[in-house]
Protein backbone atom coordinates (compact mmCIF):
# COMPACT_ATOMS: atom_id res chain seq x y z
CA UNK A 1 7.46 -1.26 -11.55
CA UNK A 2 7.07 1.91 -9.21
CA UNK A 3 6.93 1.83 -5.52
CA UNK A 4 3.92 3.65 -5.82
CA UNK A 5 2.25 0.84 -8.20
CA UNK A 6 3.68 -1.77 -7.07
CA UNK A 7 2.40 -0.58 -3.23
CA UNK A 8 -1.31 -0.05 -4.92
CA UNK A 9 -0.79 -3.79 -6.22
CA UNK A 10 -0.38 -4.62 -2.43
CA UNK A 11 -3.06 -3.36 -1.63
CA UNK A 12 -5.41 -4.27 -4.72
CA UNK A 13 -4.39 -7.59 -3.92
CA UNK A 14 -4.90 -7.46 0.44
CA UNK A 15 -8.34 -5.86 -0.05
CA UNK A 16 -9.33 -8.16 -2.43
CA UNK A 17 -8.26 -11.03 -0.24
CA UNK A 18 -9.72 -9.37 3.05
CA UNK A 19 -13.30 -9.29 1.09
CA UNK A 20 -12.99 -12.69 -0.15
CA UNK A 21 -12.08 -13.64 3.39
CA UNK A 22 -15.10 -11.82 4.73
CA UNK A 23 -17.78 -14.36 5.90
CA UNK A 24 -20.92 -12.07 5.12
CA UNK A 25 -19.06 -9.55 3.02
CA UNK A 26 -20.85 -6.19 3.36
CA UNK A 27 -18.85 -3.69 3.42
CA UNK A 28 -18.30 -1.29 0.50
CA UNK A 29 -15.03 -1.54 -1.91
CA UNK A 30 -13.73 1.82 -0.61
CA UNK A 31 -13.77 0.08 3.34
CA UNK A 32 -11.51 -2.91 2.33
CA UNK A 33 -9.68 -0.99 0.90
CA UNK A 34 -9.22 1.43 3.41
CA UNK A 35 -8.69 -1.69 5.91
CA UNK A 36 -5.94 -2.72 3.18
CA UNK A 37 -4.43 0.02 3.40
CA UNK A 38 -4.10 0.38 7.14
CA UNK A 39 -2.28 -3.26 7.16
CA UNK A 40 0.04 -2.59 4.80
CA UNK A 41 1.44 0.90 6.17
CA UNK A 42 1.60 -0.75 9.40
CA UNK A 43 3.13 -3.79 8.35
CA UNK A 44 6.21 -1.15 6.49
CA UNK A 45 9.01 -0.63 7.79
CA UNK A 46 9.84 3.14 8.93
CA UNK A 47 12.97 2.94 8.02
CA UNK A 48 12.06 1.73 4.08
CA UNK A 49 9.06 4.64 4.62
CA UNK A 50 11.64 7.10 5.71
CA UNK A 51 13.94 5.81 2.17
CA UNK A 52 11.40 5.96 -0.21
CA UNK A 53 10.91 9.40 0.96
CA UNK A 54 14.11 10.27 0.92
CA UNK A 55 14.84 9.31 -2.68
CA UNK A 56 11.94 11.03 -4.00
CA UNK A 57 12.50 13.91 -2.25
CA UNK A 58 16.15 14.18 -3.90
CA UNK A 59 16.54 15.40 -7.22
CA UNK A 60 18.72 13.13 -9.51
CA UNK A 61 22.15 15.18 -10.71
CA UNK A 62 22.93 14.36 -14.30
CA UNK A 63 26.65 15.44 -14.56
């Protein structure tokens, strides 16, 4: 699995849990998720941030 997926999976999974958590959930989809979101990026470290980046940002030589 992708970082990329497997971070949407992350947060999938923490909005889902933040609206089931939610005692008079009224919000829309799009603000748990957003909420979600904001944990998550926060809870990552910079320096895995700054090598995800940093990988992608590379281009693979095939020799």
């Amino acid at each position: 699995m992708d970082t990329e997926a497997s971070k949407e999976e992350q947060i999938r999974t923490r909005a889902y849990y933040l609206w089931e958590q939610a005692t008079d959930p009224k919000g829309t989809p799009d603000e748990y998720w957003e909420q979600a979101r904001a944990e998550i990026e926060k809870e990552t470290p910079v320096a895995e941030i700054a090598a995800q980046t940093a990988s992608s940002a590379v281009p693979s030589s095939k020799v």
